[in-house]
Protein backbone atom coordinates (compact mmCIF):
# COMPACT_ATOMS: atom_id res chain seq x y z
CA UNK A 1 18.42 -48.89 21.92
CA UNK A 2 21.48 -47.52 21.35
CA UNK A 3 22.48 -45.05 24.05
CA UNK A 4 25.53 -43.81 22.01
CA UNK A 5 23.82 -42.74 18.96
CA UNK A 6 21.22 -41.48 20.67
CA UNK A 7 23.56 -39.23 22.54
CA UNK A 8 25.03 -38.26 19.57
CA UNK A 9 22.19 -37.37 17.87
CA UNK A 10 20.91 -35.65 21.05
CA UNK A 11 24.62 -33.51 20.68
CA UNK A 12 24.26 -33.03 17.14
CA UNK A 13 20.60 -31.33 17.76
CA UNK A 14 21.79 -28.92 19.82
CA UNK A 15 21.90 -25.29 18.45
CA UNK A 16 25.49 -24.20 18.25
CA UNK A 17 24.84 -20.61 18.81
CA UNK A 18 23.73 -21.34 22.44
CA UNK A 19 26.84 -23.65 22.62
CA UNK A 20 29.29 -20.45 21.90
CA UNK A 21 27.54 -18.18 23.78
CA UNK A 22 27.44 -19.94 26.99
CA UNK A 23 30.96 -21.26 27.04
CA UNK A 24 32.38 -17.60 26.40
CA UNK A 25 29.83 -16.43 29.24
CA UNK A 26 31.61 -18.66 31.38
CA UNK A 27 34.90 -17.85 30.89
CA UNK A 28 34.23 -14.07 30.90
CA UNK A 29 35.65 -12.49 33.68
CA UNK A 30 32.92 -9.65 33.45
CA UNK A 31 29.69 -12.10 33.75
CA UNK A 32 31.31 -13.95 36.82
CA UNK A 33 32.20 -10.40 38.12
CA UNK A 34 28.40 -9.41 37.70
CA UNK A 35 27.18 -12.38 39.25
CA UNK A 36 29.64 -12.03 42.38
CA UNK A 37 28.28 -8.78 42.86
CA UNK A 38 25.26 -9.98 42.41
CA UNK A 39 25.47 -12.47 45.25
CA UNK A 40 27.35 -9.94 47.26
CA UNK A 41 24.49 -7.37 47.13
CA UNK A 42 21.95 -9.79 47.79
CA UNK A 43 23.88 -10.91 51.36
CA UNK A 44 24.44 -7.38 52.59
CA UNK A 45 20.83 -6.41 52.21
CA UNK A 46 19.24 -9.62 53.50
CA UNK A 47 21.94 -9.42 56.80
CA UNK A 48 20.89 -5.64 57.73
CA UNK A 49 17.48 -6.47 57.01
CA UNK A 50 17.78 -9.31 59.60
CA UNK A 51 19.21 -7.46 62.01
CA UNK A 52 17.34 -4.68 61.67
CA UNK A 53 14.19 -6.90 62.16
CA UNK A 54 15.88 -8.40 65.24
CA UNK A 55 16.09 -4.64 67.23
CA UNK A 56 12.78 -3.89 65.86
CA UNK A 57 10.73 -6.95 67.48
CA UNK A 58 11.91 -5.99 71.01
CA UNK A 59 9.13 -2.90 70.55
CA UNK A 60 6.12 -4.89 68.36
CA UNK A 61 6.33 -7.53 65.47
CA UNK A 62 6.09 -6.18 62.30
CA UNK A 63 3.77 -8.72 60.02
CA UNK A 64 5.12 -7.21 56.68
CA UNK A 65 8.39 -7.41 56.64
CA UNK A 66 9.00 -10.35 54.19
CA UNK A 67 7.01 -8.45 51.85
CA UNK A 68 9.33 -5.33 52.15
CA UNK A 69 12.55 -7.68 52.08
CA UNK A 70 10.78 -9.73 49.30
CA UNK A 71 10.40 -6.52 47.37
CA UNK A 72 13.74 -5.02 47.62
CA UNK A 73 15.13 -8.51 46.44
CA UNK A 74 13.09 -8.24 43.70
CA UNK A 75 13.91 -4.78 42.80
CA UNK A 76 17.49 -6.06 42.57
CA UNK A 77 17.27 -8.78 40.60
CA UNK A 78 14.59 -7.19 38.28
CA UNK A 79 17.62 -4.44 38.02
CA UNK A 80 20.31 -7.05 36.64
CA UNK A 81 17.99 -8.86 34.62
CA UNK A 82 16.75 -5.66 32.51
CA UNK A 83 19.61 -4.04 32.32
CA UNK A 84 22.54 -6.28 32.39
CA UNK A 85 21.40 -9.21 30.44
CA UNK A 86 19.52 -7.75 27.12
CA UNK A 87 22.52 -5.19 27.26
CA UNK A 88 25.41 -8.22 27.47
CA UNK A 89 23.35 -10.23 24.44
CA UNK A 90 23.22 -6.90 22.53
CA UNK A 91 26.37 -6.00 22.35
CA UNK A 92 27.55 -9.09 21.46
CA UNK A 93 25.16 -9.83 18.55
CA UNK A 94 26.00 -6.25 17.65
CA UNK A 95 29.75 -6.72 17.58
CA UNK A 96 29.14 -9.61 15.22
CA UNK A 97 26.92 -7.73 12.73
CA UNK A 98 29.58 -4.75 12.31
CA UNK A 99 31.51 -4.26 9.38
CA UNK A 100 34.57 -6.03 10.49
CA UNK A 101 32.77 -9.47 11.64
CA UNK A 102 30.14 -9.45 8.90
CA UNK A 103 31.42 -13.07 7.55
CA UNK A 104 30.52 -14.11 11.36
CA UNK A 105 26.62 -13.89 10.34
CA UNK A 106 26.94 -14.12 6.37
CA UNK A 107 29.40 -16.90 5.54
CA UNK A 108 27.88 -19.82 7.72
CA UNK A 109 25.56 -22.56 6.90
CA UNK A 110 23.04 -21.77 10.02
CA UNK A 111 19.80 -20.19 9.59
CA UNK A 112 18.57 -17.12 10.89
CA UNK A 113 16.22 -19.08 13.02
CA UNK A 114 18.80 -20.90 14.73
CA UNK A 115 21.17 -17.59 15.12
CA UNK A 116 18.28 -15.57 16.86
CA UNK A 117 16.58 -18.61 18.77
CA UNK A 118 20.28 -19.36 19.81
CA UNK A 119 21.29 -16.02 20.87
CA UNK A 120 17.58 -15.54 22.91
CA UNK A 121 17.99 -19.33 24.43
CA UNK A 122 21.30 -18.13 25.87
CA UNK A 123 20.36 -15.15 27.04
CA UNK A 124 17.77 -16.74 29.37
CA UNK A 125 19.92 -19.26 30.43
CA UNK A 126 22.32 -16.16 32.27
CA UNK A 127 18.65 -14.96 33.24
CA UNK A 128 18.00 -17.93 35.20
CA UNK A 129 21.89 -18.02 36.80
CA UNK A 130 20.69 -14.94 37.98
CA UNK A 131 17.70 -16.24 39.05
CA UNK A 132 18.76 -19.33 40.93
CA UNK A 133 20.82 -16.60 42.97
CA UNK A 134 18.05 -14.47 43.96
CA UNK A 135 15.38 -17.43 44.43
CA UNK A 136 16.89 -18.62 47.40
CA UNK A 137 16.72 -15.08 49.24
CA UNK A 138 13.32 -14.98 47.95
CA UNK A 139 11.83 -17.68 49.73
CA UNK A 140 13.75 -17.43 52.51
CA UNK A 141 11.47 -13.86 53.04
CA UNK A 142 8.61 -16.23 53.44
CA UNK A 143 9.99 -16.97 56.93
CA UNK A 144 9.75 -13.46 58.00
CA UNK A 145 6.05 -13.13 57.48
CA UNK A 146 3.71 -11.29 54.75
CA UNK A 147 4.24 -13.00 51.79
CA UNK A 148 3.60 -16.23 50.95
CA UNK A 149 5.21 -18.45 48.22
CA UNK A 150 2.52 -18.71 45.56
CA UNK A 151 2.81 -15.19 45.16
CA UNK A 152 6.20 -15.03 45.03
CA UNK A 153 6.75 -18.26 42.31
CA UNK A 154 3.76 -15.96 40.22
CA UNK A 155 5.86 -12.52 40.23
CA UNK A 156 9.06 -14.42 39.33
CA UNK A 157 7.29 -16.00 36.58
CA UNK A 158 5.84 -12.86 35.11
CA UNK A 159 9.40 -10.77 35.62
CA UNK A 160 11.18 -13.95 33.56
CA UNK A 161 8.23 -13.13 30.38
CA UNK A 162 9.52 -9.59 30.85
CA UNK A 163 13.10 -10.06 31.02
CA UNK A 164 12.45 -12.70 27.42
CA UNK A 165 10.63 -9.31 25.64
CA UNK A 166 13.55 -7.13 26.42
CA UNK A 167 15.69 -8.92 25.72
CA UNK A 168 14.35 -9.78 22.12
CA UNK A 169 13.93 -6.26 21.87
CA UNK A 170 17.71 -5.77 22.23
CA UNK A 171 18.58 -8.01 20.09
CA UNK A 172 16.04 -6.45 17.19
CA UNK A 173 17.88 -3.09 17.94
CA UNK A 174 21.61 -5.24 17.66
CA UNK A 175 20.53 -6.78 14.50
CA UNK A 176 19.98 -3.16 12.68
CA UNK A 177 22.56 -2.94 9.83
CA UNK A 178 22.86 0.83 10.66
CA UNK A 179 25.66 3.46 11.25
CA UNK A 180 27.63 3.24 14.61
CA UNK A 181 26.03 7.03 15.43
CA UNK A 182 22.24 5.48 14.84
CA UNK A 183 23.15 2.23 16.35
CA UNK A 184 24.38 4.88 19.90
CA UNK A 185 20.75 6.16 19.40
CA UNK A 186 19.41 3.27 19.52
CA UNK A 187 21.22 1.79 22.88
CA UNK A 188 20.25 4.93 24.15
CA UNK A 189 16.26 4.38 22.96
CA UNK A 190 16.71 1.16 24.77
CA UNK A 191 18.09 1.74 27.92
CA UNK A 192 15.02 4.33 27.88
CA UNK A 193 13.07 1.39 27.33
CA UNK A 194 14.48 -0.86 29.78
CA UNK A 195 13.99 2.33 32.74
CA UNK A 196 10.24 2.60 31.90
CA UNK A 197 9.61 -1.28 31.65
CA UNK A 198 12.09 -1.73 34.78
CA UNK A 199 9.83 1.06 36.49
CA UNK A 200 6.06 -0.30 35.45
CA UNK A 201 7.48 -4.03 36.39
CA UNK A 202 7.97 -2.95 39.86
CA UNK A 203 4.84 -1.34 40.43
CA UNK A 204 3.00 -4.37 39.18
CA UNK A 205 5.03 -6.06 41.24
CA UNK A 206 3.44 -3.92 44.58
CA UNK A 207 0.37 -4.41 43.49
CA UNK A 208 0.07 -7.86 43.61
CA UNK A 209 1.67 -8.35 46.59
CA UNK A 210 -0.81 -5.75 48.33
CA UNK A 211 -3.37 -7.76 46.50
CA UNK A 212 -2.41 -11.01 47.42
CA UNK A 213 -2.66 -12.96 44.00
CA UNK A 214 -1.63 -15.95 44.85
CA UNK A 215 -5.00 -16.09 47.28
CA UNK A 216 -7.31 -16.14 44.09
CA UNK A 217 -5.02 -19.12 42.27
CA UNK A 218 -8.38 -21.38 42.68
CA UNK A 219 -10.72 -19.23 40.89
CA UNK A 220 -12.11 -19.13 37.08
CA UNK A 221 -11.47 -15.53 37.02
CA UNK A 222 -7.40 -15.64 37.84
CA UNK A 223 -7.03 -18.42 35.00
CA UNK A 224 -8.97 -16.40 32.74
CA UNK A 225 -6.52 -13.07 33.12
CA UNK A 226 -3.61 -15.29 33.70
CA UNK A 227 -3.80 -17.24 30.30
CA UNK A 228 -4.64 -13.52 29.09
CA UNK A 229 -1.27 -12.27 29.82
CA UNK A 230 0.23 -15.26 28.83
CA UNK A 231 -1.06 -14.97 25.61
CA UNK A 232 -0.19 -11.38 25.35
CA UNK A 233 3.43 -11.53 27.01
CA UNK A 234 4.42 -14.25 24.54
CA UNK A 235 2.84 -11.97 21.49
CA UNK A 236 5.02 -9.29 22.62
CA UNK A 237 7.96 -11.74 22.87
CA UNK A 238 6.98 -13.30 19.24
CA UNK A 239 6.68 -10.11 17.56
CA UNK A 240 10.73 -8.64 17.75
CA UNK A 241 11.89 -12.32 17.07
CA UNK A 242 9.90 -12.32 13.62
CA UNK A 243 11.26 -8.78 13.34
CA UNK A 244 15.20 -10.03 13.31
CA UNK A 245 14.02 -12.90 11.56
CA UNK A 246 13.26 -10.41 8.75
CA UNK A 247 16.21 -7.77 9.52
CA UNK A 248 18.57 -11.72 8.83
CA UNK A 249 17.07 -12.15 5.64
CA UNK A 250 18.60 -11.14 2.51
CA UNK A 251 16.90 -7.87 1.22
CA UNK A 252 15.45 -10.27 -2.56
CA UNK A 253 13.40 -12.66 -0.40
CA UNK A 254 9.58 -12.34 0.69
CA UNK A 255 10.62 -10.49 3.78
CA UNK A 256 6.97 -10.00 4.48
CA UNK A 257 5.42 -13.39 4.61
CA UNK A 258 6.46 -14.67 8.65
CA UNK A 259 5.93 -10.81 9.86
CA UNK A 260 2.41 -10.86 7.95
CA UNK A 261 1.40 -14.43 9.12
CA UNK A 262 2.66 -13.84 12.56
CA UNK A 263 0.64 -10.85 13.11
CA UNK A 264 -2.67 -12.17 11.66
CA UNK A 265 -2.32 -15.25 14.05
CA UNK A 266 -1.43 -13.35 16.67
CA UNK A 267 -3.81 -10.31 16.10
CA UNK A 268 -6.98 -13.37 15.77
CA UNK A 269 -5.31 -15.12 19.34
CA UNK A 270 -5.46 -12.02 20.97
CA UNK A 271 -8.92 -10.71 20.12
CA UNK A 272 -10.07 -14.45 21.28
CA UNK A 273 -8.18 -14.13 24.14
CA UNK A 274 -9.66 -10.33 25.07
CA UNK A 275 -13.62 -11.50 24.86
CA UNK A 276 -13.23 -15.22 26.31
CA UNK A 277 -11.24 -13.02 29.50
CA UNK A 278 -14.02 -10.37 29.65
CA UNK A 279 -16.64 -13.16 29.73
CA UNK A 280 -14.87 -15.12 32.43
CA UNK A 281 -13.39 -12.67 34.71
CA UNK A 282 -14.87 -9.20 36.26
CA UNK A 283 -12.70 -7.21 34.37
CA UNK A 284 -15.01 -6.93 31.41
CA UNK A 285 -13.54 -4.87 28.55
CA UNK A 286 -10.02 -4.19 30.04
CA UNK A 287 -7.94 -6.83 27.83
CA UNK A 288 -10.40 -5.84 24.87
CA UNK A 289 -9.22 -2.34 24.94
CA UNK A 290 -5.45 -3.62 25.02
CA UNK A 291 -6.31 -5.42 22.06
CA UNK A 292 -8.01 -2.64 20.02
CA UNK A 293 -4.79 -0.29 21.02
CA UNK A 294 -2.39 -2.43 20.32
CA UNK A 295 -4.13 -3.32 17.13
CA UNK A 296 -4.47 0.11 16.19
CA UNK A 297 -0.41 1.02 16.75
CA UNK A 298 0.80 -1.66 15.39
CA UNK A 299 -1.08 -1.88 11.89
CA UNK A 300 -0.61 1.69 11.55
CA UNK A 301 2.90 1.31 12.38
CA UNK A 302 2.99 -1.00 9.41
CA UNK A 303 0.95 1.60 7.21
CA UNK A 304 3.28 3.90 7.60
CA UNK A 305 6.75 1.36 6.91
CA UNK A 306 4.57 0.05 4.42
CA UNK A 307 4.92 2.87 1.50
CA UNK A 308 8.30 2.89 1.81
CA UNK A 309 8.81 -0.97 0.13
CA UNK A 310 9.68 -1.56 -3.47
CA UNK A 311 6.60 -0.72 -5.98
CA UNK A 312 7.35 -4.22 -7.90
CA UNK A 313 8.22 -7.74 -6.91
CA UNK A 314 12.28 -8.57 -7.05
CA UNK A 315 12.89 -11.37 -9.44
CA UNK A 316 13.63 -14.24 -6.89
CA UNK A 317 9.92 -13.15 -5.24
CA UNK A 318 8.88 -13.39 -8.68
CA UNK A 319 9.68 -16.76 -9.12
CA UNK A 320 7.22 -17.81 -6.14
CA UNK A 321 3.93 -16.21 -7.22
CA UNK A 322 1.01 -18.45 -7.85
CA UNK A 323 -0.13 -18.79 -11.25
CA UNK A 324 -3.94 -19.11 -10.53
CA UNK A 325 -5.74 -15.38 -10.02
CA UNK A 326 -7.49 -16.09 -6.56
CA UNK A 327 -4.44 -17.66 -5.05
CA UNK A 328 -2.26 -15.02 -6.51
CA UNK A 329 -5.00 -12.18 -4.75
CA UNK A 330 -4.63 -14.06 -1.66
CA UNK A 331 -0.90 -14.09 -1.39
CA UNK A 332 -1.06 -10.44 -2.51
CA UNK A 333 -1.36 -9.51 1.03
CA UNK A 334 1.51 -11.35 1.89
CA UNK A 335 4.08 -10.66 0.42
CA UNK A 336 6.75 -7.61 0.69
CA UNK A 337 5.69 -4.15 -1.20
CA UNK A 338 3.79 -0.88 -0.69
CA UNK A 339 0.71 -1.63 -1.84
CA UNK A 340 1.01 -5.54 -0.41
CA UNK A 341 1.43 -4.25 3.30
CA UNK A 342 -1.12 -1.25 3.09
CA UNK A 343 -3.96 -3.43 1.94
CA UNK A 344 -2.88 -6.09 4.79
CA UNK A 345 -3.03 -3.53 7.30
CA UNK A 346 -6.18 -1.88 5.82
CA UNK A 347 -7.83 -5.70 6.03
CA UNK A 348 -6.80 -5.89 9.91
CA UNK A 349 -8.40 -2.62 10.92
CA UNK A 350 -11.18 -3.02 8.91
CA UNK A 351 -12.25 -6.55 10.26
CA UNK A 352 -11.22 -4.91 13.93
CA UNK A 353 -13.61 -2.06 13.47
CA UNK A 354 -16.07 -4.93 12.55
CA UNK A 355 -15.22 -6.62 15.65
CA UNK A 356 -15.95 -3.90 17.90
CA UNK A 357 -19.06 -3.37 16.37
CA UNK A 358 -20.18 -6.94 17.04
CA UNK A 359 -19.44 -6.01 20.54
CA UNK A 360 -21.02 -2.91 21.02
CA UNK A 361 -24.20 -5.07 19.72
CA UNK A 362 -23.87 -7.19 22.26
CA UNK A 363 -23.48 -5.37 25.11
CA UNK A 364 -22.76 -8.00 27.50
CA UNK A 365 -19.01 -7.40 27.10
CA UNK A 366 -19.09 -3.67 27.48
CA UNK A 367 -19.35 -2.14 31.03
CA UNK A 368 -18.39 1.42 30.78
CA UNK A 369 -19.70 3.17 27.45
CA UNK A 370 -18.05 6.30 27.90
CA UNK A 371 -14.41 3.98 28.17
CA UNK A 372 -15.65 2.49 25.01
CA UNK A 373 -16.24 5.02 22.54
CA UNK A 374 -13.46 7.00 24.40
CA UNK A 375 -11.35 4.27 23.21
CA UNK A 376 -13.00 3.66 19.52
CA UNK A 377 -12.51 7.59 18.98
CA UNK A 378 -8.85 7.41 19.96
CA UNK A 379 -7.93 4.21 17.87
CA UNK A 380 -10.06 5.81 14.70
CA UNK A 381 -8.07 9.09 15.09
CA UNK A 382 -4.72 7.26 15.01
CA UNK A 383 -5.24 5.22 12.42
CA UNK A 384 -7.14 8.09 10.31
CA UNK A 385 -4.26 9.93 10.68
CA UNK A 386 -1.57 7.71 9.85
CA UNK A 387 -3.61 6.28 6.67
CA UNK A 388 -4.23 10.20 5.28
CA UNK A 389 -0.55 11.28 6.10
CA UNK A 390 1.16 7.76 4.16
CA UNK A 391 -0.81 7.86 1.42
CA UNK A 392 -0.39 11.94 0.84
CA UNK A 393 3.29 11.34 1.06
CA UNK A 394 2.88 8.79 -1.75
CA UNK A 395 1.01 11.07 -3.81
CA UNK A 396 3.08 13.89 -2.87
CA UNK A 397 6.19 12.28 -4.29
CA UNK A 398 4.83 10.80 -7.25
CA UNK A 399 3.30 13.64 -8.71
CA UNK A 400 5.39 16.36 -7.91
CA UNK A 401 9.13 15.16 -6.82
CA UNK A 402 9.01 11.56 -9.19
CA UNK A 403 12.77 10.44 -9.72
CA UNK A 404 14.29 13.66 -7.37
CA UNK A 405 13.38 11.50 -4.16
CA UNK A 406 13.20 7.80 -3.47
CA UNK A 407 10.63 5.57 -2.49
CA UNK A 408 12.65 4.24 0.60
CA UNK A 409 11.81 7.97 1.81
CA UNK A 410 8.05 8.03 1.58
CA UNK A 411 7.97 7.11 5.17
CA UNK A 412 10.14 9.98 6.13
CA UNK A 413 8.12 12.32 3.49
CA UNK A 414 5.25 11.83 5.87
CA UNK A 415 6.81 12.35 8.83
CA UNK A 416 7.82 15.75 7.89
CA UNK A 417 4.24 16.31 6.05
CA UNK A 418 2.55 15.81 9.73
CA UNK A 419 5.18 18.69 11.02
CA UNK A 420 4.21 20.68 8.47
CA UNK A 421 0.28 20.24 9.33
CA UNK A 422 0.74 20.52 12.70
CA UNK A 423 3.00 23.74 12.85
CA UNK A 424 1.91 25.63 9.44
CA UNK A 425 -1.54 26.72 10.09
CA UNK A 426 -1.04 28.07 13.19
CA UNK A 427 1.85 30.16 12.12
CA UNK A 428 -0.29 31.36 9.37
CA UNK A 429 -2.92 32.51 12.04
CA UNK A 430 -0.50 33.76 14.31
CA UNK A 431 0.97 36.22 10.90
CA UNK A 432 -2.61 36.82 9.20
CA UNK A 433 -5.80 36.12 11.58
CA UNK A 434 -4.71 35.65 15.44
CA UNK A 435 -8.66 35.26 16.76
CA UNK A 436 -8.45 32.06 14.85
CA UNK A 437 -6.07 30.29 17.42
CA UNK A 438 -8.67 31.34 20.35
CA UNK A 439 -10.74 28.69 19.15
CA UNK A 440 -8.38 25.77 20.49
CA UNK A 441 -10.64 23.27 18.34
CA UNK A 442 -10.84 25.16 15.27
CA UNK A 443 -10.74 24.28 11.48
CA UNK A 444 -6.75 25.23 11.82
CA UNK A 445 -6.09 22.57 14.17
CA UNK A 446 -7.35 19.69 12.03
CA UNK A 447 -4.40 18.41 10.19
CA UNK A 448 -2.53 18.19 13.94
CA UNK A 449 -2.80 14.85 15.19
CA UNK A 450 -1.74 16.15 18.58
CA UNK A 451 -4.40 18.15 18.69
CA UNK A 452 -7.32 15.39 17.81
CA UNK A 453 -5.71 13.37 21.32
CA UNK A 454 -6.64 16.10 23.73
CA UNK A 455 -9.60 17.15 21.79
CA UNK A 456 -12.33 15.46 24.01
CA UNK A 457 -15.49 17.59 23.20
CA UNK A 458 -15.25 17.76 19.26
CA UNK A 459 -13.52 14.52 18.95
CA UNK A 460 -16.80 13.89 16.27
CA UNK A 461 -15.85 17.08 13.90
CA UNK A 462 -11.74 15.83 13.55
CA UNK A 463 -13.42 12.54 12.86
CA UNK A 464 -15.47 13.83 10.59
CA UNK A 465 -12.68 15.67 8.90
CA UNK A 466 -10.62 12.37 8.76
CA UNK A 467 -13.67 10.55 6.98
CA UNK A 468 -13.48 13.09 4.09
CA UNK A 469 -9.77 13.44 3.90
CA UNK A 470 -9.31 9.02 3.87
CA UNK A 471 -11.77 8.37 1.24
CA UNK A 472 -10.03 11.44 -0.69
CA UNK A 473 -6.61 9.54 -0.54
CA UNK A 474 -8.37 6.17 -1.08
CA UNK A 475 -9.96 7.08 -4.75
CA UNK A 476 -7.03 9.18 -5.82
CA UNK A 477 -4.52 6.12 -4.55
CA UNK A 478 -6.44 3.48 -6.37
CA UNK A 479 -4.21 4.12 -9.56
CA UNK A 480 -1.39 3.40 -7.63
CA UNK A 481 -2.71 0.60 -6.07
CA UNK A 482 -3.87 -1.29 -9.39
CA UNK A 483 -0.40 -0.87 -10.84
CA UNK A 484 1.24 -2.85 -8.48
CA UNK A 485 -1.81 -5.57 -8.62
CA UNK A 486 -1.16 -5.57 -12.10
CA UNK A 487 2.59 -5.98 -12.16
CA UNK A 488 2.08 -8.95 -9.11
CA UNK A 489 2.32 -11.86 -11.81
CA UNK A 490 4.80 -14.67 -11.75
CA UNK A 491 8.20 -14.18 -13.64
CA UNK A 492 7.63 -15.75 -16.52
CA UNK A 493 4.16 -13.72 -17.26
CA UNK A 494 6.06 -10.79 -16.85
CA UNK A 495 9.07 -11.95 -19.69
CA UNK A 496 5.97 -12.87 -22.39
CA UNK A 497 4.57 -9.29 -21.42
CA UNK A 498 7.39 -7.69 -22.26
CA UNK A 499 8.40 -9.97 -25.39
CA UNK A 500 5.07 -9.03 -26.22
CA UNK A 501 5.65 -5.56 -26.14
């Protein structure tokens, strides 16, 4: 074997993004700064805390003081790796997508794949600098008793999954091609985000070092919730990479196909993952309700982006529709437009619903009822709401505004319709009939979504209410609907269509 070509060819294969961004990390005074400080911080706190443990065991021996040194390490680091690092790769990335740089992203050979796997690859790289400053510290805690180092290997682990999500988050919010004022609201949306995540990771954190994790490592039932949040860390990581994936790709493309296929794999891997960890561990229907929320946000999330796509495939999309009629109702769902990603979404729930009926069947997987149709109510609500809202905003603008407002807008048409619902019957009330609004559940309330969440006893009557109002917007959107299935035909259909004409 050659060694040299295979060296070369080992060179060649390696992404040049991660090659840039490293070498300027390194010679930027501001990263080594950060990591001195770092280093320094880490010293100080572990030398008091030494000496302060050496006055203290004169009087007794305190058996948890590794876990209180551990922790305030750990608070530290999970401080610089939140903050500093998805911040540092954001900024960057962002600084290359602004109008003066644009030919840094536009006018190269690479592929968004590579630019977004190269900028998240060398992003965890600084991530693990930082860790292989704070690992040593770590450890060393072990010495002073009350932790042990399974449990500390396990919570560095699950902090490095959290660090990759933010992370990939910031770099979805870099790669925006927004205004510099929206892209300022969106740093400061993030560093919102990276305070509540910091703030939840450290109380996890706690807990399973009260718990002592690491102590159940040899039973079925840590596996079982450990390949759980594996599966669900690494969807939440997936997710905003597919997301810049799509933001990178010219506007004429299939934007839709990897966003659609990604989150039917990873909605099926999920669900698997929920019922195989509530029949294997004690926590029964915990990571089955994460599933049906998260289900439940995200697809009506996508509902509600959905109405605001083109009408009618681009020409270069065109070009890529199947010719047969089944395959050509199959790839319907996948591909980018109004209809396309309300039906997809619709599918999703749908089978969900189905899915949680299997389970309520079988009862086995279910341990608190009340939890479960608590839950089933809530999710119902949401996506009831979001469904009636999108689709009225669709109506609202084809019948009555047409040409005077753009598609691009129906998403921000229902916005303002829900403010409207929410706010303009109870004005009304409050002007015409005030004993109406003493009935905090009443008939006036119906179209406010915020009201349905803290509605617990007559959760069944806004249900009810949403039943009416979806199948409503279903019938009276199925015009709508059949024009775009209709004008979903490959290009050259379309051209002896028209000729036709």
């Amino acid at each position: 074997m050659n060694w040299k070509k295979l060296v070369a060819r080992l060179d060649d294969g390696i992404n040049p993004i991660v090659v840039k961004e490293l070498r300027q990390a390194v010679q930027s005074k501001f990263v080594s700064g950060v990591i001195y400080l770092f280093l320094l911080v880490q010293l100080l706190y572990l030398g008091i805390a030494l000496i302060e443990n050496d006055v203290n065991s004169y009087n007794n021996v305190n058996f948890y003081t590794g876990r209180r040194v551990c922790m305030i390490l750990l608070h530290i680091m999970m401080f610089m790796c939140i903050f500093f690092v998805p911040t540092y790769a954001a900024v960057r990335f962002a600084s290359e997508r602004s109008e003066t740089n644009v030919d840094l992203l536009f006018i190269t050979t690479i592929k968004p794949w590579n630019i977004i796997w190269g900028k998240l690859l060398s992003a965890m790289v600084l991530t693990l600098l930082l860790y292989s400053l704070c690992m040593p510290f770590m450890s060393f805690t072990y010495l002073l008793r009350g932790i042990d180092l399974p449990t500390i290997f396990l919570l560095l682990l699950f902090d490095f999954l959290i660090v990759a999500v933010m992370v990939q988050i910031a770099l979805l919010l870099a790669c925006l091609p927004t205004s510099r004022l929206f892209k300022m609201l969106l740093a400061l949306l993030g560093l919102g985000a990276a305070s509540w995540v910091y703030g939840i990771s450290v109380v996890l954190a706690e807990e399973f070092m009260r718990l002592g994790v690491a102590s159940t490592i040899d039973t079925l039932e840590f596996w079982a919730m450990a390949g759980a949040v594996l599966v669900l860390m690494l969807t939440c990581l997936g997710l905003p990479f597919v997301l810049s994936l799509t933001v990178l790709t010219p506007p004429s493309a299939n934007r839709a196909l990897p966003v659609r296929l990604y989150l039917a794999a990873a909605w099926l891997l999920c669900g698997i993952a929920g019922v195989l960890t509530a029949i294997l561990s004690k926590t029964q229907e915990a990571f089955i309700f994460v599933w049906l929320v998260g289900t439940t946000l995200l697809f009506s999330a996508a509902i509600w982006v959905a109405v605001s796509e083109r009408e009618s495939p681009g020409r270069r999309v065109a070009q890529t529709i199947p010719r047969s009629r089944l395959k050509r109702h199959v790839a319907f769902l996948f591909y980018s437009g109004a209809a396309n990603g309300v039906l997809f979404s619709l599918l999703i729930l749908g089978l969900t619903a189905l899915a949680m009926l299997l389970i309520a069947i079988d009862n086995s997987l279910v341990r608190s009822w009340s939890a479960f149709e608590e839950v089933t109510e809530f999710c119902a609500g949401i996506a009831g709401y979001v469904f009636c809202y999108s689709l009225s905003a669709v109506a609202i603008r084809r019948k009555l505004l047409g040409k005077r407002l753009k598609q691009l807008n129906n998403s921000a048409l229902a916005f303002l319709l829900v403010a409207l619902g929410s706010i303009v019957p109870i004005l009304l009330c409050y002007l015409i009939a005030a004993e109406f609004l003493r009935d905090e559940q009443g008939f006036i309330y119906w179209l406010n979504p915020f009201a349905f969440l803290v509605a617990w006893r007559r959760r069944e009557l806004y249900l009810s209410f949403l039943l009416a109002w979806s199948c409503i917007m279903a019938v009276s959107s199925l015009p709508w609907i059949g024009e775009q299935i209709k004008r979903f035909r490959p290009l050259d259909e379309n051209s002896k269509e028209q000729g036709n004409r």
